[in-house]
PDB file of N, CA and C in Angstrom:
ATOM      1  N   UNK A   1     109.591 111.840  93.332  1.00  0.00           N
ATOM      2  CA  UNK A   1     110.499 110.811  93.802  1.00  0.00           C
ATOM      3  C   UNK A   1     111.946 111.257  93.715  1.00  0.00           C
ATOM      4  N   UNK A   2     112.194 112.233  93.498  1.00  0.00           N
ATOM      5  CA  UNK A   2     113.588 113.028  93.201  1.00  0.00           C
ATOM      6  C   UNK A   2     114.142 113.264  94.299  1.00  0.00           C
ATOM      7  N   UNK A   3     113.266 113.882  95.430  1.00  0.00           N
ATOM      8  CA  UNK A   3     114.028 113.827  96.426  1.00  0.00           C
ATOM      9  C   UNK A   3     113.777 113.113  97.403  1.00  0.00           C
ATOM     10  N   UNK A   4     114.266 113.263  98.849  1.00  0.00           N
ATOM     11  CA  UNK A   4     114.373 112.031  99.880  1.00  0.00           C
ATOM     12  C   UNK A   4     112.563 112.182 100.279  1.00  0.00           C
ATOM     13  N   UNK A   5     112.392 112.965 100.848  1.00  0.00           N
ATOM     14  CA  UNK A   5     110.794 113.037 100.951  1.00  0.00           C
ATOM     15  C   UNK A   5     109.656 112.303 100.232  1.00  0.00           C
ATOM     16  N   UNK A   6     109.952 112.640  98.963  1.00  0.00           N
ATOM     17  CA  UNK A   6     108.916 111.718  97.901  1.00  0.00           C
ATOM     18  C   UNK A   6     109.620 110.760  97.590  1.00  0.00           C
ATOM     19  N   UNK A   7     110.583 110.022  97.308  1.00  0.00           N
ATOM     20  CA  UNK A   7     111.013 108.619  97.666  1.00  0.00           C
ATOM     21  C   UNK A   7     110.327 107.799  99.109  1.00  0.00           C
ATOM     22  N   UNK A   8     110.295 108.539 100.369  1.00  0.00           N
ATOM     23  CA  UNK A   8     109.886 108.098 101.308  1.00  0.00           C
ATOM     24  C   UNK A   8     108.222 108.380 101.138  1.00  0.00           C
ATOM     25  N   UNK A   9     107.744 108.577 100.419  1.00  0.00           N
ATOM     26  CA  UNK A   9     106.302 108.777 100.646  1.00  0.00           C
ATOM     27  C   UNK A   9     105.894 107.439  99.702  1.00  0.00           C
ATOM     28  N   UNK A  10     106.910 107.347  98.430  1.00  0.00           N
ATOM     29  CA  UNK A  10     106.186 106.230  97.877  1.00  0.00           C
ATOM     30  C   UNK A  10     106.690 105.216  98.217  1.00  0.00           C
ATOM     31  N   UNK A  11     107.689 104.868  99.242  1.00  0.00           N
ATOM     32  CA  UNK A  11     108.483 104.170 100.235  1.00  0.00           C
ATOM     33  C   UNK A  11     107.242 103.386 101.276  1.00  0.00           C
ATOM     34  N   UNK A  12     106.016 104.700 101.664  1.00  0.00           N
ATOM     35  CA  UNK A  12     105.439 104.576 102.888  1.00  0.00           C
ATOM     36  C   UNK A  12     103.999 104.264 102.381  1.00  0.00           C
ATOM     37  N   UNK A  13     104.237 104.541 100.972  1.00  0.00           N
ATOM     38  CA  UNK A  13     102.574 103.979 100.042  1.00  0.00           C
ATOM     39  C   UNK A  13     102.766 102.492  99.749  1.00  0.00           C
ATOM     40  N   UNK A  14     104.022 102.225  99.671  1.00  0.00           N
ATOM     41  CA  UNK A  14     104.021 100.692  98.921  1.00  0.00           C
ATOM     42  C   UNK A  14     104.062  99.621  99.942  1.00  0.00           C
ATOM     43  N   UNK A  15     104.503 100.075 101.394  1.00  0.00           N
ATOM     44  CA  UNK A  15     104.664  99.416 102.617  1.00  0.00           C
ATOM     45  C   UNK A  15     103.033  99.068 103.291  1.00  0.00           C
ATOM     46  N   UNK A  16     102.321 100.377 102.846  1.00  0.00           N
ATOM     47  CA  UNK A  16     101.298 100.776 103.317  1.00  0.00           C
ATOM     48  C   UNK A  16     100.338  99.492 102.813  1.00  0.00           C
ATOM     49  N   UNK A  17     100.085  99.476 101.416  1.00  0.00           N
ATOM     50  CA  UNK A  17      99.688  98.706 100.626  1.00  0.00           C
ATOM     51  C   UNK A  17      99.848  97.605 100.935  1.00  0.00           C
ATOM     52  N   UNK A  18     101.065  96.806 101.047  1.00  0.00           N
ATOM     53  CA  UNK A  18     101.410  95.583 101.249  1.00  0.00           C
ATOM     54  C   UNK A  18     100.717  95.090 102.516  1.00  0.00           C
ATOM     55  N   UNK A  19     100.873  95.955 103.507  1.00  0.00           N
ATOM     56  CA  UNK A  19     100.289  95.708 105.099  1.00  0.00           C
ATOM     57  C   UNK A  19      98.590  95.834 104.802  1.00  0.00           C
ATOM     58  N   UNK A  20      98.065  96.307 104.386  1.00  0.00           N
ATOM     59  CA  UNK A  20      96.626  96.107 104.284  1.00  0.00           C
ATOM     60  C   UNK A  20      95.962  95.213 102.953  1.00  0.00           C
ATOM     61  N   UNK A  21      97.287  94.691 102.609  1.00  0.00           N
ATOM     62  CA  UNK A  21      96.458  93.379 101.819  1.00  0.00           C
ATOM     63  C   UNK A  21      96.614  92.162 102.890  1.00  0.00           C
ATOM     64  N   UNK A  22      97.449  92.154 103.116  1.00  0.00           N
ATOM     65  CA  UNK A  22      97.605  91.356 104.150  1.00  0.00           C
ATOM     66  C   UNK A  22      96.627  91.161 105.580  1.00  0.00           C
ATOM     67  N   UNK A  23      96.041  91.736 105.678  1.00  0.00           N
ATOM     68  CA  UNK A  23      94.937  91.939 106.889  1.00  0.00           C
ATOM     69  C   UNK A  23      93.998  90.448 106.483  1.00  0.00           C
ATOM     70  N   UNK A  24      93.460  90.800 105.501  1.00  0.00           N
ATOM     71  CA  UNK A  24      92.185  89.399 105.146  1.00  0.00           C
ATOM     72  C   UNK A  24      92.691  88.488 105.185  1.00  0.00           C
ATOM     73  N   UNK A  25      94.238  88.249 104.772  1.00  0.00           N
ATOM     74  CA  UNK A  25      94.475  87.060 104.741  1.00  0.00           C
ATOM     75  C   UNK A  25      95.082  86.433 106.194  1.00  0.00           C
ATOM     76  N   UNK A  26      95.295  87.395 106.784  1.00  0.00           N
ATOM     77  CA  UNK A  26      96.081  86.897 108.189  1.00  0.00           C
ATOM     78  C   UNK A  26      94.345  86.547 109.278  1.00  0.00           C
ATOM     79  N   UNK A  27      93.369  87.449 108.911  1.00  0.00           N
ATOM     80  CA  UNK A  27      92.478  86.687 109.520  1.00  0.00           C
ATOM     81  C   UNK A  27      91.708  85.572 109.161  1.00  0.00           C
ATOM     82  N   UNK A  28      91.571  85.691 108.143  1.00  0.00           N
ATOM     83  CA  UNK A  28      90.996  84.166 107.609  1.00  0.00           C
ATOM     84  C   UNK A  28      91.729  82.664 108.020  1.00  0.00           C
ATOM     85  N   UNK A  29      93.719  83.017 108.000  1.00  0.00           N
ATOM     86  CA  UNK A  29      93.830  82.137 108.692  1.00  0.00           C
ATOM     87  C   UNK A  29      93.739  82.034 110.620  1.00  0.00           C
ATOM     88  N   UNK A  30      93.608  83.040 111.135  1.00  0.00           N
ATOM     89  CA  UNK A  30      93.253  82.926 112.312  1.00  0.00           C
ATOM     90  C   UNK A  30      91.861  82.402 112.543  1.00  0.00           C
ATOM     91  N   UNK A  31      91.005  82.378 111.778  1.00  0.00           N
ATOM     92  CA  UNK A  31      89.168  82.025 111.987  1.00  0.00           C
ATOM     93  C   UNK A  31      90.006  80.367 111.747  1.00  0.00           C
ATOM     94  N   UNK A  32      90.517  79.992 110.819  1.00  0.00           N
ATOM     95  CA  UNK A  32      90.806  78.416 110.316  1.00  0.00           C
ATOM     96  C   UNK A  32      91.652  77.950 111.899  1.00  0.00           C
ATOM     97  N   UNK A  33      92.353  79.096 112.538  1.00  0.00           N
ATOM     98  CA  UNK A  33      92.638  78.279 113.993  1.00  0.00           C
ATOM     99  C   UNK A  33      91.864  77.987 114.895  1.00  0.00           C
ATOM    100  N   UNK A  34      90.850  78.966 114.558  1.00  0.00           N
ATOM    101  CA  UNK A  34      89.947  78.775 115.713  1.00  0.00           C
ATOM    102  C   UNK A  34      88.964  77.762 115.448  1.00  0.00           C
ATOM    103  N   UNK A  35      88.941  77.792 114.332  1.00  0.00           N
ATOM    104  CA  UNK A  35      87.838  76.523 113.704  1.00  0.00           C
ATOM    105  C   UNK A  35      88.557  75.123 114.380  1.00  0.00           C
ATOM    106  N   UNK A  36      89.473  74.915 114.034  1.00  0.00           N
ATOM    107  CA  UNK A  36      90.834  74.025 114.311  1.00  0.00           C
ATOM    108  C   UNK A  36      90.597  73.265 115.990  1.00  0.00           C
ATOM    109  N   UNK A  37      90.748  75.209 116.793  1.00  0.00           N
ATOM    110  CA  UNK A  37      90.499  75.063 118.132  1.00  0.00           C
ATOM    111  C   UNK A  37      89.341  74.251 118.617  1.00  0.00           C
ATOM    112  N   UNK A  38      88.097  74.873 118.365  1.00  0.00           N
ATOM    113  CA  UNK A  38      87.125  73.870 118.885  1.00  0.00           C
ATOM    114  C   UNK A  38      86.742  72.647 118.300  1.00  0.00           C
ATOM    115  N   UNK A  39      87.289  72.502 117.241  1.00  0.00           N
ATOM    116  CA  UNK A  39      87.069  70.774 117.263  1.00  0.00           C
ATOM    117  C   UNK A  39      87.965  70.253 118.429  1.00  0.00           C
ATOM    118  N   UNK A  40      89.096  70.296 118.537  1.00  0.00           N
ATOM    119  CA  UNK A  40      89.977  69.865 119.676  1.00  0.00           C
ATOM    120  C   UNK A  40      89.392  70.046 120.629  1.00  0.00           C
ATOM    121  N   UNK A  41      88.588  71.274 120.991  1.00  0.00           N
ATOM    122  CA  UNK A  41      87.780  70.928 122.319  1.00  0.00           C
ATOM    123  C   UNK A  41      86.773  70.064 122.819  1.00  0.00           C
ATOM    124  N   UNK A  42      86.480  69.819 121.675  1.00  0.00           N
ATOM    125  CA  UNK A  42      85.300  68.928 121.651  1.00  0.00           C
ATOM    126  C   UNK A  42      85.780  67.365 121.714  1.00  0.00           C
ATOM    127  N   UNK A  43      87.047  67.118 121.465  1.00  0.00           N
ATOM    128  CA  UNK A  43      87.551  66.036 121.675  1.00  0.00           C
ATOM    129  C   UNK A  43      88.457  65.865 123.095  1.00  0.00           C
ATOM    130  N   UNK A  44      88.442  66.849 123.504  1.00  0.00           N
ATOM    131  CA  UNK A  44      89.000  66.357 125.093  1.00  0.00           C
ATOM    132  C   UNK A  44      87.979  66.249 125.652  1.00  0.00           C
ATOM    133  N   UNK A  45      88.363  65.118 127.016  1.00  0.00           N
ATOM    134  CA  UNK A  45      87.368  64.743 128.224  1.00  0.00           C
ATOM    135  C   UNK A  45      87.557  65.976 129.036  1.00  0.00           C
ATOM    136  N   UNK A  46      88.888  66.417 129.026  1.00  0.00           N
ATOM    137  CA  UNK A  46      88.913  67.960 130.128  1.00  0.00           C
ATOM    138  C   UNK A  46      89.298  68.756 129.982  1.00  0.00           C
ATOM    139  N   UNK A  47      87.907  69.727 128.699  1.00  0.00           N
ATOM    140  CA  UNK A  47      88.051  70.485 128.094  1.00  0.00           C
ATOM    141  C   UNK A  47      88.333  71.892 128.726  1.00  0.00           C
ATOM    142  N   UNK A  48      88.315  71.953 129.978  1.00  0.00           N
ATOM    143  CA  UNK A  48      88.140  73.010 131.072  1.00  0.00           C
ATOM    144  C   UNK A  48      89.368  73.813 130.980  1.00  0.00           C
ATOM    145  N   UNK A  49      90.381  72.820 131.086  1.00  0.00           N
ATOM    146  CA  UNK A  49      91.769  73.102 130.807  1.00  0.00           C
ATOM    147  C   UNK A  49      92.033  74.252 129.759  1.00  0.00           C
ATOM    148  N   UNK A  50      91.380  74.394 128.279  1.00  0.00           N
ATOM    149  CA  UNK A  50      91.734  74.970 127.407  1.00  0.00           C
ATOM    150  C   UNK A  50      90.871  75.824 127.100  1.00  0.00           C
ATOM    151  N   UNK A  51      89.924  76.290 127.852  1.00  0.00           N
ATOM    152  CA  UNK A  51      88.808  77.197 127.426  1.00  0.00           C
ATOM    153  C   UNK A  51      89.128  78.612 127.925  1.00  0.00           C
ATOM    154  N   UNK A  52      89.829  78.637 128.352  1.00  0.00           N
ATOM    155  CA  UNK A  52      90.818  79.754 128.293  1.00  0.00           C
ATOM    156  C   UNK A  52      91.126  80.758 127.631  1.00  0.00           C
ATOM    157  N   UNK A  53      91.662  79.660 126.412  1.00  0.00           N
ATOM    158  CA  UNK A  53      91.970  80.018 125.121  1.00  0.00           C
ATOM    159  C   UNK A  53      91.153  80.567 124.414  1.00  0.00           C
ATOM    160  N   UNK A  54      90.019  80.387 124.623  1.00  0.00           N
ATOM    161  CA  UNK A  54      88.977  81.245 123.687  1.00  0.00           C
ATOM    162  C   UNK A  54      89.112  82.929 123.752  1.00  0.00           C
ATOM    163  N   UNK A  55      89.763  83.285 125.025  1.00  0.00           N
ATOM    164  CA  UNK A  55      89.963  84.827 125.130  1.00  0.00           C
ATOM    165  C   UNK A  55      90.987  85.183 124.335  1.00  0.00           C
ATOM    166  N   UNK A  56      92.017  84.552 124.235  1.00  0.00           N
ATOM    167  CA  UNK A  56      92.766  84.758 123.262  1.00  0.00           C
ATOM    168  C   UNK A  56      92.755  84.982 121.944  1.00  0.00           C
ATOM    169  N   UNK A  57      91.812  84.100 121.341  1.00  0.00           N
ATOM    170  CA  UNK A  57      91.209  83.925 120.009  1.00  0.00           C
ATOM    171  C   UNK A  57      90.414  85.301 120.123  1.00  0.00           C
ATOM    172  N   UNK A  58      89.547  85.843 120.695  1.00  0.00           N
ATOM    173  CA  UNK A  58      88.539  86.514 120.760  1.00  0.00           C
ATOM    174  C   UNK A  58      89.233  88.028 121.181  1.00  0.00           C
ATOM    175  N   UNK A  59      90.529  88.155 121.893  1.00  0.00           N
ATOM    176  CA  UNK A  59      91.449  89.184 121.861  1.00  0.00           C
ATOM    177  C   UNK A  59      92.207  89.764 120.594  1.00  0.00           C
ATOM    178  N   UNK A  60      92.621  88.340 120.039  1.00  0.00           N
ATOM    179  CA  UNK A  60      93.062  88.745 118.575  1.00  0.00           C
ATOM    180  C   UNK A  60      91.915  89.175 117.688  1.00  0.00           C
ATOM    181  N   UNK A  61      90.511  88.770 117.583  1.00  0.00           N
ATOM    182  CA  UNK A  61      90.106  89.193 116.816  1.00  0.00           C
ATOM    183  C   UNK A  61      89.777  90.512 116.937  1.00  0.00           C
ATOM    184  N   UNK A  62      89.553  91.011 117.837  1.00  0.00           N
ATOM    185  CA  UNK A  62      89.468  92.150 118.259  1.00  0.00           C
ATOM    186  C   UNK A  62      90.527  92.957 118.088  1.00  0.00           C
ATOM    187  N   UNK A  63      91.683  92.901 118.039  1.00  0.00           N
ATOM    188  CA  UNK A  63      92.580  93.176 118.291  1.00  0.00           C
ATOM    189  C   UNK A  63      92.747  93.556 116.084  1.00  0.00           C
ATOM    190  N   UNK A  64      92.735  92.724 115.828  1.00  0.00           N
ATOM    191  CA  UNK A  64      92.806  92.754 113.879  1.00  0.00           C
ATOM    192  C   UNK A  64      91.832  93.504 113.323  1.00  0.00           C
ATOM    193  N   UNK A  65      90.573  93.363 113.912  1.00  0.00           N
ATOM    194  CA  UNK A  65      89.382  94.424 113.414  1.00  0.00           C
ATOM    195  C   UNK A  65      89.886  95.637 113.913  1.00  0.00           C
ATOM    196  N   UNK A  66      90.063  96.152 114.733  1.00  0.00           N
ATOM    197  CA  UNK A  66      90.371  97.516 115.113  1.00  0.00           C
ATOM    198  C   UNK A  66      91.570  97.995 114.650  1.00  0.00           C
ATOM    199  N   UNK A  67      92.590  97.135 114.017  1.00  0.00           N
ATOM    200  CA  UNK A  67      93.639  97.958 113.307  1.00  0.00           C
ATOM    201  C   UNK A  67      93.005  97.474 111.824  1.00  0.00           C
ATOM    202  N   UNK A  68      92.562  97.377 111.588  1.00  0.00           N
ATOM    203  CA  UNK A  68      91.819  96.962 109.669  1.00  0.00           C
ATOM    204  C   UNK A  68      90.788  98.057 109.692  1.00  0.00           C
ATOM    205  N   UNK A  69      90.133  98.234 110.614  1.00  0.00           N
ATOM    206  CA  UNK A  69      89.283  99.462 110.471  1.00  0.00           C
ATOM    207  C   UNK A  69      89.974 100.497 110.695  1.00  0.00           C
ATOM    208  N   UNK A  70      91.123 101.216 111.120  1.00  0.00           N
ATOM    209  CA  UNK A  70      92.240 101.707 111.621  1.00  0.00           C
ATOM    210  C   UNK A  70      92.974 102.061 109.518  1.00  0.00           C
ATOM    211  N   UNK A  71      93.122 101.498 109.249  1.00  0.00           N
ATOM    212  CA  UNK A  71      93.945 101.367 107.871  1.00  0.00           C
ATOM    213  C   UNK A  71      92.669 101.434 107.128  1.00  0.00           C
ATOM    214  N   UNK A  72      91.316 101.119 107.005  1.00  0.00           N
ATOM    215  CA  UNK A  72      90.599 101.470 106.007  1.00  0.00           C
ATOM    216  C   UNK A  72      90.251 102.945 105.986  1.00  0.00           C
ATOM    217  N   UNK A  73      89.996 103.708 107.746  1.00  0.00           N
ATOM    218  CA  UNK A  73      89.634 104.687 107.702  1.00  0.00           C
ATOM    219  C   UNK A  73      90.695 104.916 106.738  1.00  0.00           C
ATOM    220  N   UNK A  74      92.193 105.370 106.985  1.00  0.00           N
ATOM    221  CA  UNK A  74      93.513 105.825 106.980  1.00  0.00           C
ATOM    222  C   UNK A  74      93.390 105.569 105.534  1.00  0.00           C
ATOM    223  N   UNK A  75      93.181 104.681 104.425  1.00  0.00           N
ATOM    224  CA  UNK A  75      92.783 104.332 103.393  1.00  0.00           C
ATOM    225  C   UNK A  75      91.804 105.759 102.476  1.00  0.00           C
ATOM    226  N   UNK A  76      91.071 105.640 103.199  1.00  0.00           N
ATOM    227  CA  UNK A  76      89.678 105.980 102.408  1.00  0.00           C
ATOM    228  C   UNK A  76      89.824 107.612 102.805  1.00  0.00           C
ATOM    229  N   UNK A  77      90.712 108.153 103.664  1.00  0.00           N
ATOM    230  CA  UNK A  77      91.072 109.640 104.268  1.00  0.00           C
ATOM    231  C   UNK A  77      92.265 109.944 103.116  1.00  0.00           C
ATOM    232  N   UNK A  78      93.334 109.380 102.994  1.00  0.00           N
ATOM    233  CA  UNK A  78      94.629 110.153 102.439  1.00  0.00           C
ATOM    234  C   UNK A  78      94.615 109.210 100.734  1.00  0.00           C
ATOM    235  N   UNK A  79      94.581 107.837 100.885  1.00  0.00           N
ATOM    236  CA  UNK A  79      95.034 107.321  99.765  1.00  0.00           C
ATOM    237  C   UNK A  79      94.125 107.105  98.801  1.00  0.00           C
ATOM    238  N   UNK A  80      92.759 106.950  98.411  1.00  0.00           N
ATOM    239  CA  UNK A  80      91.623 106.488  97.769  1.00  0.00           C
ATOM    240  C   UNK A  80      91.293 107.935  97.103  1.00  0.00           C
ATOM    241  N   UNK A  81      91.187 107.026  95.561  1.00  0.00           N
ATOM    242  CA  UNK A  81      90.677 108.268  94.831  1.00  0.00           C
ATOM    243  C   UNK A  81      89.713 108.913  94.719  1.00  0.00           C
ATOM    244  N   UNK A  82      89.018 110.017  95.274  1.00  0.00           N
ATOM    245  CA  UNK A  82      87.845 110.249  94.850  1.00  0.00           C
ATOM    246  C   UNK A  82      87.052 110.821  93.826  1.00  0.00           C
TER     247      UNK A  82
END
């Protein structure tokens, strides 16, 4: 940590860290929107309108699994002890 390099490495470990705890929790609350979502659908008469939205929901999730699997590889390659 003495010099600029290893300052920035444990700069880029602690950033690193923070961003992949954060993954479970940012999807769990996205599943609670979507949970959210289809009750509301189920309560409109013209639900047609908003079903749409399900690609969206179903883009993001896709979209969060593939960078969480993305950071576990990246995890389990450079940072994890073996």
């Amino acid at each position: 940590m003495i010099t600029r390099e290893g300052a920035q490495r444990v700069l880029d470990y602690r950033v690193f860290i923070h961003n992949f705890g954060k993954f479970p929790e940012h999807i769990g609350v996205m599943q609670t929107k979507y949970e959210e979502f289809k009750i509301i659908l189920t309560e409109l008469s013209n639900f047609r309108l908003m079903t749409g939205h399900r690609y969206y929901f179903k883009s993001e999730f896709k979209k969060f699994d593939k960078w969480y699997g993305n950071y576990q590889q990246l995890w389990s390659e450079n940072f994890a002890i073996l």
